[in-house]
Protein backbone atom coordinates (compact mmCIF):
# COMPACT_ATOMS: atom_id res chain seq x y z
CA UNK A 1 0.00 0.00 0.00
CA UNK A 2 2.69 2.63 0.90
CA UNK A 3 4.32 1.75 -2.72
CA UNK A 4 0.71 2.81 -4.41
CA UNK A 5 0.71 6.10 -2.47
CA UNK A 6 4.19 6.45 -3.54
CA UNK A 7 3.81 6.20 -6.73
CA UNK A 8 0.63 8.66 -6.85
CA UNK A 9 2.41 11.35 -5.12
CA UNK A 10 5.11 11.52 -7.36
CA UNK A 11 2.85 11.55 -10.31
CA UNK A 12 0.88 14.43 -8.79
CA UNK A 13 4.37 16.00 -8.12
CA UNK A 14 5.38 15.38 -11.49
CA UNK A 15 1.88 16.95 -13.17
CA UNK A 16 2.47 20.06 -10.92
CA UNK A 17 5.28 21.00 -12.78
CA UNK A 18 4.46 20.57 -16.15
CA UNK A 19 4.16 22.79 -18.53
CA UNK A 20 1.03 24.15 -19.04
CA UNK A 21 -0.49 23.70 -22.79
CA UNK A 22 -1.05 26.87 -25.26
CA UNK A 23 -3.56 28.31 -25.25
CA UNK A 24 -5.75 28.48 -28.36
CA UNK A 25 -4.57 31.43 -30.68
CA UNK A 26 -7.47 34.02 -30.39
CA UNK A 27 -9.40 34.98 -33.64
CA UNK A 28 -7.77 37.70 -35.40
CA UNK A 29 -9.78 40.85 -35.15
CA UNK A 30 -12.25 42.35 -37.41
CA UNK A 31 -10.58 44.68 -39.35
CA UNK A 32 -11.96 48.42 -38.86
CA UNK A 33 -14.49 49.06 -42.36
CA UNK A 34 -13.28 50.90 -44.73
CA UNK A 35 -12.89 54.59 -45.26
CA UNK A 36 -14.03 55.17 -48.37
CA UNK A 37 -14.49 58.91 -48.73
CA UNK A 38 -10.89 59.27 -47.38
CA UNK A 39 -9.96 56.79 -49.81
CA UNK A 40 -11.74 58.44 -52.46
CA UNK A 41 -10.23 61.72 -51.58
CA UNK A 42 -7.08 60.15 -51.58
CA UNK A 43 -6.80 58.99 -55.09
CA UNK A 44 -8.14 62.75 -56.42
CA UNK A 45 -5.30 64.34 -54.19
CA UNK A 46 -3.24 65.10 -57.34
CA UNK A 47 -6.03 66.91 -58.50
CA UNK A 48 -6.69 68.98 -55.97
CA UNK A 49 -3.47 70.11 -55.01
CA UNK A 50 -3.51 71.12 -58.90
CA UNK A 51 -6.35 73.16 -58.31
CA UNK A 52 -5.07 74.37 -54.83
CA UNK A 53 -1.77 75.64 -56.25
CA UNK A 54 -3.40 77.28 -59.10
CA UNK A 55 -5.97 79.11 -56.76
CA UNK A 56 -3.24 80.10 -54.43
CA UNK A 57 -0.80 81.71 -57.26
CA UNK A 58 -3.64 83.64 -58.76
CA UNK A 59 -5.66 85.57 -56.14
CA UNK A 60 -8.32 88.56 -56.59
CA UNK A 61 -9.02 90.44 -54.03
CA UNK A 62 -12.78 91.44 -52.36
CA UNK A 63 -15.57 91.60 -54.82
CA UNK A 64 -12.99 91.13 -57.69
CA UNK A 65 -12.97 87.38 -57.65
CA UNK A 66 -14.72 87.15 -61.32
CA UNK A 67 -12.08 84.97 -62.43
CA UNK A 68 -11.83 82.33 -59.57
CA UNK A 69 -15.64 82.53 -59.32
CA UNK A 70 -15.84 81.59 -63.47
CA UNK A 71 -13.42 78.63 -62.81
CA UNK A 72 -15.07 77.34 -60.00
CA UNK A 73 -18.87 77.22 -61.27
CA UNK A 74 -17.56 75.29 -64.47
CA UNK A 75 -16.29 72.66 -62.26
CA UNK A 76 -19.46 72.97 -60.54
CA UNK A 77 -21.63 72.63 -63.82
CA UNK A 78 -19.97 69.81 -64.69
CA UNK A 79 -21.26 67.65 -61.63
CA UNK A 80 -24.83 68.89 -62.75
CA UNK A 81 -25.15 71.00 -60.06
CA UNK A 82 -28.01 74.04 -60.99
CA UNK A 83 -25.93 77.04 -61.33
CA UNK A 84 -26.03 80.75 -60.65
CA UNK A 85 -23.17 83.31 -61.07
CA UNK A 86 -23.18 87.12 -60.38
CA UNK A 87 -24.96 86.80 -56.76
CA UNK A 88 -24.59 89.83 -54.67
CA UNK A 89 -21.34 90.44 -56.85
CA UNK A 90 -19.15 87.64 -57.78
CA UNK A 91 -21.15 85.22 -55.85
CA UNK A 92 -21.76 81.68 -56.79
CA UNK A 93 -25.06 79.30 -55.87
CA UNK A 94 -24.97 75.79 -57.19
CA UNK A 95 -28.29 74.02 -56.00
CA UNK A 96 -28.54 70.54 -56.18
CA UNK A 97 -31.89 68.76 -55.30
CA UNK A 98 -32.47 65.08 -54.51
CA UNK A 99 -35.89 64.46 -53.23
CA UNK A 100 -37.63 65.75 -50.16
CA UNK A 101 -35.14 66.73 -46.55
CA UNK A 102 -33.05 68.85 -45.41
CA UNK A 103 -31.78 71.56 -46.90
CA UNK A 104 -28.09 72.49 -46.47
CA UNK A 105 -25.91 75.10 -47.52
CA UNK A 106 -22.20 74.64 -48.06
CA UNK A 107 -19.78 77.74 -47.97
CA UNK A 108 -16.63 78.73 -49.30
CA UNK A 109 -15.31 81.96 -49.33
CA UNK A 110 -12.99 83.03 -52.03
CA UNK A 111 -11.11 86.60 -51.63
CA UNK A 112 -7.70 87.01 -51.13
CA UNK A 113 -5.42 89.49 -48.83
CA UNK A 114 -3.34 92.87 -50.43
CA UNK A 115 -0.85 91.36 -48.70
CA UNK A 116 2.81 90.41 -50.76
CA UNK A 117 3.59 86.84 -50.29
CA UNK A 118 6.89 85.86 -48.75
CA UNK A 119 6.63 82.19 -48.63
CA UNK A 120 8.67 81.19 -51.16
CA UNK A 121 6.78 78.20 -52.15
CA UNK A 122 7.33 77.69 -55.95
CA UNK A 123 3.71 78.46 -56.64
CA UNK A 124 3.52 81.47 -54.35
CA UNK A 125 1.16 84.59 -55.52
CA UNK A 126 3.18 87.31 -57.65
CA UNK A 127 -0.23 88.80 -58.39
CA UNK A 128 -0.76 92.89 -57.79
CA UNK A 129 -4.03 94.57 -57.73
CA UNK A 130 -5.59 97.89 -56.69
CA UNK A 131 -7.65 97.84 -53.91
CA UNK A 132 -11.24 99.74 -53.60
CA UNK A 133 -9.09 102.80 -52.50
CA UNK A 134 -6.84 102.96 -55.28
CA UNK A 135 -3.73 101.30 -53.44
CA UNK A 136 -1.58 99.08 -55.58
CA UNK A 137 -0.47 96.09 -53.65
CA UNK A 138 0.76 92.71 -53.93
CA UNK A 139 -2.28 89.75 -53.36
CA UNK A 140 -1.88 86.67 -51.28
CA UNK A 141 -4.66 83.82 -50.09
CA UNK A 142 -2.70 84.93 -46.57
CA UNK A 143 -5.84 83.66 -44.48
CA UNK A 144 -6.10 80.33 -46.65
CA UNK A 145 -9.41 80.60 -48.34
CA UNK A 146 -7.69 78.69 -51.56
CA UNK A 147 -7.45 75.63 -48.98
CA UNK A 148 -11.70 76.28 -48.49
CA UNK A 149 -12.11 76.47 -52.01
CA UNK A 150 -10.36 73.14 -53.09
CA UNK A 151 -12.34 71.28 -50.24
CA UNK A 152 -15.67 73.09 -51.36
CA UNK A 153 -14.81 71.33 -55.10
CA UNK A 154 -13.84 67.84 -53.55
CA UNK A 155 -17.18 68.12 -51.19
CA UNK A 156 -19.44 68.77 -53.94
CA UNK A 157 -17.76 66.25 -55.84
CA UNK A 158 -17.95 63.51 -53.19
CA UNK A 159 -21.80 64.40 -52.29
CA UNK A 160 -22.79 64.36 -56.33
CA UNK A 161 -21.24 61.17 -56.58
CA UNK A 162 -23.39 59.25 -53.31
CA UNK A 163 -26.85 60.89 -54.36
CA UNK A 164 -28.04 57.45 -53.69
CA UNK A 165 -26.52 57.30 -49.90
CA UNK A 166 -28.21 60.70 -48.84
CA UNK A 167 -31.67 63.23 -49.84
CA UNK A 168 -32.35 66.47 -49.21
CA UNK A 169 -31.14 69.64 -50.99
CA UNK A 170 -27.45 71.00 -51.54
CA UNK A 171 -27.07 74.84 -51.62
CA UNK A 172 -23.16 75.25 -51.91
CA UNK A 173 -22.19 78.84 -52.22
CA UNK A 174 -18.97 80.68 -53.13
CA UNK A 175 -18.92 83.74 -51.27
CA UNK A 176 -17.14 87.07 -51.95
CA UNK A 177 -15.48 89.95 -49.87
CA UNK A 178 -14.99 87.60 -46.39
CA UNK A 179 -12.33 89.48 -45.96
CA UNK A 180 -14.07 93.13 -45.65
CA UNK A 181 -17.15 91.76 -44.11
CA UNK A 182 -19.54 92.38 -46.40
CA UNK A 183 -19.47 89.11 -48.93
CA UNK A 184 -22.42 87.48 -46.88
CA UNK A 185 -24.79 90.33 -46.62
CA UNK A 186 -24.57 90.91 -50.11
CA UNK A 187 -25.66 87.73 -51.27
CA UNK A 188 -28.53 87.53 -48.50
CA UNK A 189 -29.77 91.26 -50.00
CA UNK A 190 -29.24 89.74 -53.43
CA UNK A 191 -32.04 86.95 -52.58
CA UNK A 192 -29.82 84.04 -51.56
CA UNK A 193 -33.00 82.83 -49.14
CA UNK A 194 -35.52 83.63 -51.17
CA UNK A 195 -34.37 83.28 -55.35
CA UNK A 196 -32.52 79.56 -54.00
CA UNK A 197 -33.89 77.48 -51.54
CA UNK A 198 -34.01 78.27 -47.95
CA UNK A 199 -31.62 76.48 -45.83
CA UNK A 200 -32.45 74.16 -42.76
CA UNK A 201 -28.87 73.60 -41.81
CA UNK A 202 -25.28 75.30 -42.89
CA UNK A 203 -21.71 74.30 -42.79
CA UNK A 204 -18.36 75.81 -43.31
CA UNK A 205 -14.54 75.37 -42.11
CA UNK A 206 -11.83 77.55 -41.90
CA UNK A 207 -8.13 76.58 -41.81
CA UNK A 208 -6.31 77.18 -38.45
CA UNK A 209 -2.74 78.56 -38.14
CA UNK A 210 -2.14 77.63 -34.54
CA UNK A 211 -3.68 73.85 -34.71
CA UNK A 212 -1.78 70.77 -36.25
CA UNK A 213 -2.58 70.05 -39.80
CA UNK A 214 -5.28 67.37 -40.07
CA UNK A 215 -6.69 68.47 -36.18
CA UNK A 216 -9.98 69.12 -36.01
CA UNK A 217 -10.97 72.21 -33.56
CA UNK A 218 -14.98 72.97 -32.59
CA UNK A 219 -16.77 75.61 -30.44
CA UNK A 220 -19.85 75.70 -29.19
CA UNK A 221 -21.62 78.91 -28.58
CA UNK A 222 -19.74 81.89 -30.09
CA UNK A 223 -16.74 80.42 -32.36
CA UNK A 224 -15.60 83.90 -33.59
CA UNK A 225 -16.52 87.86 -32.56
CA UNK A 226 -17.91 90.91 -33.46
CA UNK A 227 -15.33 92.90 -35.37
CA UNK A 228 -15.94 96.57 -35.62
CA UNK A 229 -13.86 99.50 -36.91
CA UNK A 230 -13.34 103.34 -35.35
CA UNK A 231 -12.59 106.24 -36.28
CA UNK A 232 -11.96 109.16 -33.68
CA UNK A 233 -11.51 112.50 -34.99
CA UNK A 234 -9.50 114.44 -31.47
CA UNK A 235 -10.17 118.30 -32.83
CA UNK A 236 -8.13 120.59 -30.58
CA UNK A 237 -6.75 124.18 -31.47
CA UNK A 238 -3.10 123.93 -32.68
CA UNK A 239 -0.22 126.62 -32.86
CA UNK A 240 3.37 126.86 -32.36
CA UNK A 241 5.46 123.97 -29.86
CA UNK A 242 7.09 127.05 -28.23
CA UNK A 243 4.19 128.37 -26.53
CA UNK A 244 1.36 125.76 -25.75
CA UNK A 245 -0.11 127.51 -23.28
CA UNK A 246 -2.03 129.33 -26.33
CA UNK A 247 -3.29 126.08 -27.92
CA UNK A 248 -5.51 122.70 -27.00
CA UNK A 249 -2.92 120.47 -27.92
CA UNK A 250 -4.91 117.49 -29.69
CA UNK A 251 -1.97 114.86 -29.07
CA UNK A 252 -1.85 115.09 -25.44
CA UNK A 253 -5.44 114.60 -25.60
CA UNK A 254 -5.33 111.81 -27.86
CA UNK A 255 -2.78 109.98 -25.85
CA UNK A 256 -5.25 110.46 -22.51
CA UNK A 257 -7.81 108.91 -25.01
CA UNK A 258 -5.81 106.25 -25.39
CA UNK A 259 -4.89 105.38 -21.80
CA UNK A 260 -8.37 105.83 -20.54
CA UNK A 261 -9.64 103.42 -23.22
CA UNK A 262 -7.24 100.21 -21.66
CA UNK A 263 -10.18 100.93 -18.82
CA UNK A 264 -12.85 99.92 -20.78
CA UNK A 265 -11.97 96.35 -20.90
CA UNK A 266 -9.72 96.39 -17.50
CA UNK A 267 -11.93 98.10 -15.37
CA UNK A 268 -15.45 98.20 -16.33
CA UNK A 269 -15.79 94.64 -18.42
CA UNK A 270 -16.70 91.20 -16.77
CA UNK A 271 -13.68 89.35 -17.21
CA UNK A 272 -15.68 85.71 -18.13
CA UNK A 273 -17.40 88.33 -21.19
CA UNK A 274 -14.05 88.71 -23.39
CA UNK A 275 -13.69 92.07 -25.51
CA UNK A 276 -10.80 93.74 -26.74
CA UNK A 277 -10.30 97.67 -27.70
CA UNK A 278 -6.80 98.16 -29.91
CA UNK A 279 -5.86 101.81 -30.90
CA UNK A 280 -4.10 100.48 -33.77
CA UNK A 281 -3.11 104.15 -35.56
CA UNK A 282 -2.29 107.40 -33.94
CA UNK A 283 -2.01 110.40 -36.17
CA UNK A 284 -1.24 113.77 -36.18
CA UNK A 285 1.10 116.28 -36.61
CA UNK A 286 3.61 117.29 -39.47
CA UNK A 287 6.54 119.11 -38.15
CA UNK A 288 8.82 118.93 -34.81
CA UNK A 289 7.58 122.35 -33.58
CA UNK A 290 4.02 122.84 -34.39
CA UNK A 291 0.91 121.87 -32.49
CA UNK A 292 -1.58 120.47 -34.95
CA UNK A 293 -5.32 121.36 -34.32
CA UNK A 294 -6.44 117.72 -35.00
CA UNK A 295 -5.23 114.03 -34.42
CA UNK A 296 -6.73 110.54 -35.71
CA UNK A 297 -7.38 107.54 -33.67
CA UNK A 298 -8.10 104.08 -35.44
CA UNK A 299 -9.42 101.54 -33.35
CA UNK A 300 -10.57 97.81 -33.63
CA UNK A 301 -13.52 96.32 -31.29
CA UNK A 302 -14.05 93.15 -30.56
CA UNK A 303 -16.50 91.10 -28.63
CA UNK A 304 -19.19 88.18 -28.86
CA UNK A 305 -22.49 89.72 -27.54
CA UNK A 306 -24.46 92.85 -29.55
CA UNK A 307 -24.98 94.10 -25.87
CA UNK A 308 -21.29 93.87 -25.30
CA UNK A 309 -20.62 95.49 -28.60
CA UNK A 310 -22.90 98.58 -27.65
CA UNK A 311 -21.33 99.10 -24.25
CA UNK A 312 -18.10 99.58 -25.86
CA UNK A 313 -19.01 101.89 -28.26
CA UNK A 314 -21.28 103.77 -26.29
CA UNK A 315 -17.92 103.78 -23.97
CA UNK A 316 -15.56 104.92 -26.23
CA UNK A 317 -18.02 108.00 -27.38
CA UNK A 318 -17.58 108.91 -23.41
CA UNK A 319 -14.49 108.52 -22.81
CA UNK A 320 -13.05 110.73 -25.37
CA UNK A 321 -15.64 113.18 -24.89
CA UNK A 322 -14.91 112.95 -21.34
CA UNK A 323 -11.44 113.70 -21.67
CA UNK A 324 -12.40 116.66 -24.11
CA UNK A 325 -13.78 118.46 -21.30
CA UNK A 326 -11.06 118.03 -19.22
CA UNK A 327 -8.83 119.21 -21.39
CA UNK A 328 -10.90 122.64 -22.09
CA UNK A 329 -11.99 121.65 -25.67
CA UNK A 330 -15.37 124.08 -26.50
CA UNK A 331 -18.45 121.92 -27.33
CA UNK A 332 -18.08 122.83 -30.87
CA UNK A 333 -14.80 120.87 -30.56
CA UNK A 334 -15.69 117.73 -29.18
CA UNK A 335 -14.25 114.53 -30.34
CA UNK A 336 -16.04 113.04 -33.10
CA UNK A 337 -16.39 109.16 -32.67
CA UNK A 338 -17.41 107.64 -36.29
CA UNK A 339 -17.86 103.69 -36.25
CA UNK A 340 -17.61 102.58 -39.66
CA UNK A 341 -20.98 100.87 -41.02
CA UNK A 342 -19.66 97.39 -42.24
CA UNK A 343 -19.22 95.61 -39.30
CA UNK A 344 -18.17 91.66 -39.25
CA UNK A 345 -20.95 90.65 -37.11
CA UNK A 346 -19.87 87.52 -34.47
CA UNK A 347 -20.40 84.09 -35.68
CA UNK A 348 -21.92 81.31 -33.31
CA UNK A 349 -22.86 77.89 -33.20
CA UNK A 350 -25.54 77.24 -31.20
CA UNK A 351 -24.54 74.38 -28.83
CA UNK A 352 -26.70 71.77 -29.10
CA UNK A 353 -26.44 71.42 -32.66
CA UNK A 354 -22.33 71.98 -32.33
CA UNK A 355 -22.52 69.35 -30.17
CA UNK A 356 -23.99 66.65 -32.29
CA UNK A 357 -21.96 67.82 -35.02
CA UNK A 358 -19.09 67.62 -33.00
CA UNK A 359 -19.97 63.60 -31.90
CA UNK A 360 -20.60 62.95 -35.51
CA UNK A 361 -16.96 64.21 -36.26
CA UNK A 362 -15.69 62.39 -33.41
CA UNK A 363 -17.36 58.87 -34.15
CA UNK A 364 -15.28 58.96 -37.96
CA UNK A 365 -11.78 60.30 -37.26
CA UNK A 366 -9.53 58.98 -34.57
CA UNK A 367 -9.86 60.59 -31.00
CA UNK A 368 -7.01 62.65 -31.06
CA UNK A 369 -7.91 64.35 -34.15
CA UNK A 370 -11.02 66.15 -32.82
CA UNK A 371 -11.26 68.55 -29.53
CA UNK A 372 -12.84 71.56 -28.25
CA UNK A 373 -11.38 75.02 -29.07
CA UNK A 374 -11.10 78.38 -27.44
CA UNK A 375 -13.70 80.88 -29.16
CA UNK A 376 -11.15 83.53 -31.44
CA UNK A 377 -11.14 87.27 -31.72
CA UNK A 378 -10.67 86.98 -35.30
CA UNK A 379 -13.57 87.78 -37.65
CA UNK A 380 -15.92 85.70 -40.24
CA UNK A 381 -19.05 86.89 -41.77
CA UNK A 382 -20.37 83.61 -42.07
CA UNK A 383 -21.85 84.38 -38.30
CA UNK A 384 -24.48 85.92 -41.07
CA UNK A 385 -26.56 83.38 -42.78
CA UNK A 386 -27.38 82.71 -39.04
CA UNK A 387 -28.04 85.86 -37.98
CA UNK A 388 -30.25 86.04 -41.12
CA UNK A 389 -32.56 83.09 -40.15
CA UNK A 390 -32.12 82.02 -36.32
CA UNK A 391 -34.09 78.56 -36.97
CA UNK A 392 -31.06 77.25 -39.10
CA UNK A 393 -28.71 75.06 -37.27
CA UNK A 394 -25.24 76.27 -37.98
CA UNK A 395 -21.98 75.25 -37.33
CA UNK A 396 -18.05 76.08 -38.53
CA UNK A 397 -15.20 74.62 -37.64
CA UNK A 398 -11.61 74.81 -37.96
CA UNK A 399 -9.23 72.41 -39.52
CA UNK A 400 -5.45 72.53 -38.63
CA UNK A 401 -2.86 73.99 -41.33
CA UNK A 402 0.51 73.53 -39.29
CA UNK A 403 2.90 70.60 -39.78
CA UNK A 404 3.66 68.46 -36.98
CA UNK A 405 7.30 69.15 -36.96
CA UNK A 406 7.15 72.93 -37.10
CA UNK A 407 4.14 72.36 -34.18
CA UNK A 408 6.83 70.82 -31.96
CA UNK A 409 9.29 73.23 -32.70
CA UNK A 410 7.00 76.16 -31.75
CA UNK A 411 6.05 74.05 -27.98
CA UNK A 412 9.66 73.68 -27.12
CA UNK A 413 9.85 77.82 -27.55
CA UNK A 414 12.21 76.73 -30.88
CA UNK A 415 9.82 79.10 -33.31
CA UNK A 416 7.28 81.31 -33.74
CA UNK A 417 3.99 80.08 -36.14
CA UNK A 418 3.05 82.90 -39.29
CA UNK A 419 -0.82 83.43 -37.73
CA UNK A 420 -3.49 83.60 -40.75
CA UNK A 421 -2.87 87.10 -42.63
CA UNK A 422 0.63 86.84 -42.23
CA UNK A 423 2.92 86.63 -46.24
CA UNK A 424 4.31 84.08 -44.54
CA UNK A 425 1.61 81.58 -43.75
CA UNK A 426 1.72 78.68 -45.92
CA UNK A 427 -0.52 75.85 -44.39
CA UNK A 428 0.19 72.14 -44.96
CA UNK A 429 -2.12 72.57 -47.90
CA UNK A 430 -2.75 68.81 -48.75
CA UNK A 431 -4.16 68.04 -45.15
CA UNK A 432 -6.21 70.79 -44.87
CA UNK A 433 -8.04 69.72 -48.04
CA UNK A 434 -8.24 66.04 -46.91
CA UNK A 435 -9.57 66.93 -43.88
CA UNK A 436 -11.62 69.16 -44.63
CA UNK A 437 -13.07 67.16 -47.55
CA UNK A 438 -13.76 64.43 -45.45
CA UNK A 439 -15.27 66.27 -42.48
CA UNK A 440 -17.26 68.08 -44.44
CA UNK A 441 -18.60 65.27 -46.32
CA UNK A 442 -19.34 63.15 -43.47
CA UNK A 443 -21.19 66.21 -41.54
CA UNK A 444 -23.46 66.60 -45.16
CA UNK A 445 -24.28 62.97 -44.94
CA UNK A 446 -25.10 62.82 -41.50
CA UNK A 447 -27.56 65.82 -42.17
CA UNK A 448 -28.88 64.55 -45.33
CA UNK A 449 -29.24 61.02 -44.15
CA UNK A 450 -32.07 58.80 -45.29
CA UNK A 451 -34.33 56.96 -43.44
C-alpha cells in the first residue's frame, strides 16, 4: 500500500510542474471598415493640389474674384449641379436637389489678402491689384481661403457622386469679400434665401494657423466675434510747440484717449465676457515744432455679444468726450467718434447642434484628431446666414494647417507660427483639403441622411 501512495504522489508532483499547454490562438480581429471617402479623396489628391496651387498663385481680391468665381462654377456645372453666377457680386449658388429633406448650404469663401507673399513656395502669388481705395499692392490667399475652395470642389464632388446614400437639398455657395465683411450680406440682400432654396442647416470650415494640420478644432456657442472699426476725430486748437499755453494740444489729448480706453476692458468689463479695444493708428502732426489742431485715432472692437458690442461703443463715445472736457476743448470741438458701417458681425454655433456635429466628427476620425477650441477674436461673416434666419442650425469649424514638426518646434519655444494674414503663412495645404473634404462630407451625410 505505501508503494501505491508512492507512486501517486510523485505523479501528482510530477503533473504540478508541467508545462502548461497553449492556449488556443485568439481569432484575429475584425478589421476596422473601410474609409471610403478618405480613400476616395485620396486617389483625387493630385487633382486637388492642382487646383489648390493654381488658386493660391492667382488671387483677386474682395468683390474682384470674377475669375476664380468663373473657374469654379464650371467645375461645378460639370457635376450637374443648378448654377447661378453674379450673386450679390461675384457670388456663386450651385443648387442641387435630390428628393424631399433637409436643406443644407455649403460655404466657401474666395477673396484674397493685399498682402505680398513671402513664402517662397514655388507656386507662391506674384499677383498685384488695386484695392477699392486705389492702393496698388501685392495679393496673397494669406488667411487660406484657396485651402476652403479646393475642399468646397472635392465636397461637392464627393456628395454628387453618393446621391443614392443621402436626400435632401445641396445649396453650396462661393462667397465674396470675407475678408471686408460684407461678402455674406450681399448675397442675402441679393435673394440668396428667397431666389434659392431656404436652408435648414449650414456648414463651413476655416483653416487654423495655430492647430496641427489634419486636427480638427470645434466651439460651441460663439466660435468667432464681433469685429468693428473706429474712427476718432480728437479736434483741438493747434499753434506753435514754443508756446502751448495758447493752444488745446490734440496729441496730449489723444494719448489720454488712449490710456483711458485700456479701462474699458480692464476696469469696467466682466472678465468671463471677453472684448478687446486696440488703438491700432495714432495720427497727427507734421513738423517737430508745431501743435496740430487735430489728431486721428483708429481703433478695432471686438467682442461676442451685440450688448457687449454697444457698451463699448457707447464707452468709447464717453471717454473721449470725457477727456475733451477736461482738457478745455469748447463743445463745438468735441471729439467726433465715427464707427464705420460694415461691421463683421460675431459668428456662433448654437450648442446643441455643435454638439452633435461635433460627436458625428468624433465617431469617424480617430480621437485625437477632434477637440474643443477656445472661441477667437478673429472675424468671419459667415456668423451671417445665421443671424439672417435664427431657426437654421449652424456650425463652422476649424481644420489645422501647421505641420507636426514645425508644431513641436513652436512648444519647445524653438519658433514662432506665421498666424493667418501673415505673407508668410503657408498651411500644410494637402491636409487641410483632406480633412476638410472628409469632415465636411461626413457632416453633409449625417444631415442629409435617409431613413
Amino acid at each position: 500500500m505505501r508503494h501505491v501512495l508512492t507512486a501517486i504522489l510523485a505523479a501528482a508532483s510530477l503533473t504540478s510542474i508541467a508545462p502548461a499547454q497553449p492556449a488556443p490562438p485568439a481569432p484575429p480581429a475584425a478589421a476596422p471598415p473601410p474609409n471610403e471617402i478618405a480613400a476616395t479623396i485620396a486617389k483625387d489628391m493630385d487633382g486637388l493640389m492642382a487646383l489648390y496651387r493654381d488658386l493660391h498663385a492667382n488671387p483677386e481680391l474682395s468683390e474682384q474674384e470674377s475669375a476664380t468665381a468663373a473657374k469654379l462654377a464650371r467645375r461645378l456645372k460639370a457635376m450637374k449641379f443648378e448654377v447661378t453666377d453674379r450673386v450679390g457680386g461675384t457670388g456663386v449658388v450651385a443648387v442641387m436637389k435630390n428628393g424631399s429633406g433637409p436643406v443644407l448650404l455649403i460655404r466657401a469663401d474666395m477673396d484674397g489678402l493685399p498682402v505680398t507673399e513671402q513664402t517662397g513656395l514655388e507656386f507662391a502669388s506674384k499677383v498685384r491689384a488695386r484695392t477699392a481705395e486705389g492702393t496698388e499692392t501685392g495679393v496673397m490667399h494669406a488667411c487660406g481661403h484657396d485651402t476652403h475652395m479646393t475642399a468646397f470642389i472635392e465636397t461637392a464632388r464627393l456628395l454628387s457622386s453618393m446621391k443614392d446614400k443621402w436626400k435632401g437639398t445641396l445649396v453650396m455657395i462661393l462667397q465674396p469679400a470675407e475678408e471686408v465683411g460684407r461678402g455674406a450680406r450681399l448675397m442675402l440682400e441679393d435673394g440668396l434665401y428667397t431666389r434659392f432654396p431656404r436652408p435648414t442647416h449650414a456648414i463651413a470650415f476655416h483653416d487654423a494657423a495655430n492647430l496641427e494640420a489634419g486636427k480638427i478644432g470645434y466651439t460651441p456657442g460663439f466660435a468667432l466675434a464681433n469685429v468693428d472699426s473706429v474712427d476718432l476725430l480728437v479736434r483741438g486748437a493747434g499753434g506753435h510747440g514754443a508756446y502751448p499755453q495758447g493752444t488745446r494740444d490734440p496729441i496730449v489729448l489723444g494719448a489720454r484717449i488712449v490710456t483711458s480706453l485700456q479701462t474699458l476692458v480692464s476696469r469696467e468689463q466682466d472678465p468671463f465676457d471677453p472684448a478687446v479695444v486696440t488703438v491700432g493708428s495714432f495720427m497727427g502732426g507734421t513738423k517737430h515744432n508745431i501743435i496740430p489742431d487735430d489728431a486721428k485715432l483708429l481703433l478695432t472692437v471686438r467682442s461676442y455679444s451685440d450688448a457687449t458690442r454697444e457698451k463699448l461703443i457707447r464707452g468709447i463715445e464717453r471717454i473721449a468726450r470725457g477727456e475733451a472736457i477736461a482738457a478745455g476743448i469748447p463743445d463745438n470741438r468735441m471729439p467726433v467718434v465715427s464707427v464705420k458701417d460694415e461691421f463683421t458681425p460675431s459668428t456662433y454655433n448654437p450648442p446643441a447642434f455643435a454638439l452633435q456635429m461635433a460627436d458625428v466628427l468624433k465617431a469617424h476620425f480617430p480621437a485625437d484628431r477632434v477637440s474643443e477650441t477656445r472661441p477667437s477674436m478673429a472675424g468671419e461673416d459667415f456668423g451671417r446666414y445665421y443671424r439672417a434666419d435664427k431657426s437654421i442650425e449652424s456650425f463652422i469649424f476649424w481644420v489645422g494647417g501647421v505641420p507636426a514638426d514645425q508644431m513641436a518646434k513652436a512648444a519647445a519655444g524653438e519658433i514662432s507660427l506665421p498666424t493667418l494674414h501673415s505673407p508668410f503663412w503657408a498651411p500644410q495645404a494637402d491636409k487641410v483639403i483632406a480633412t476638410a473634404s472628409e469632415a465636411m462630407t461626413v457632416l453633409a451625410m449625417s444631415i442629409l441622411k435617409r431613413d
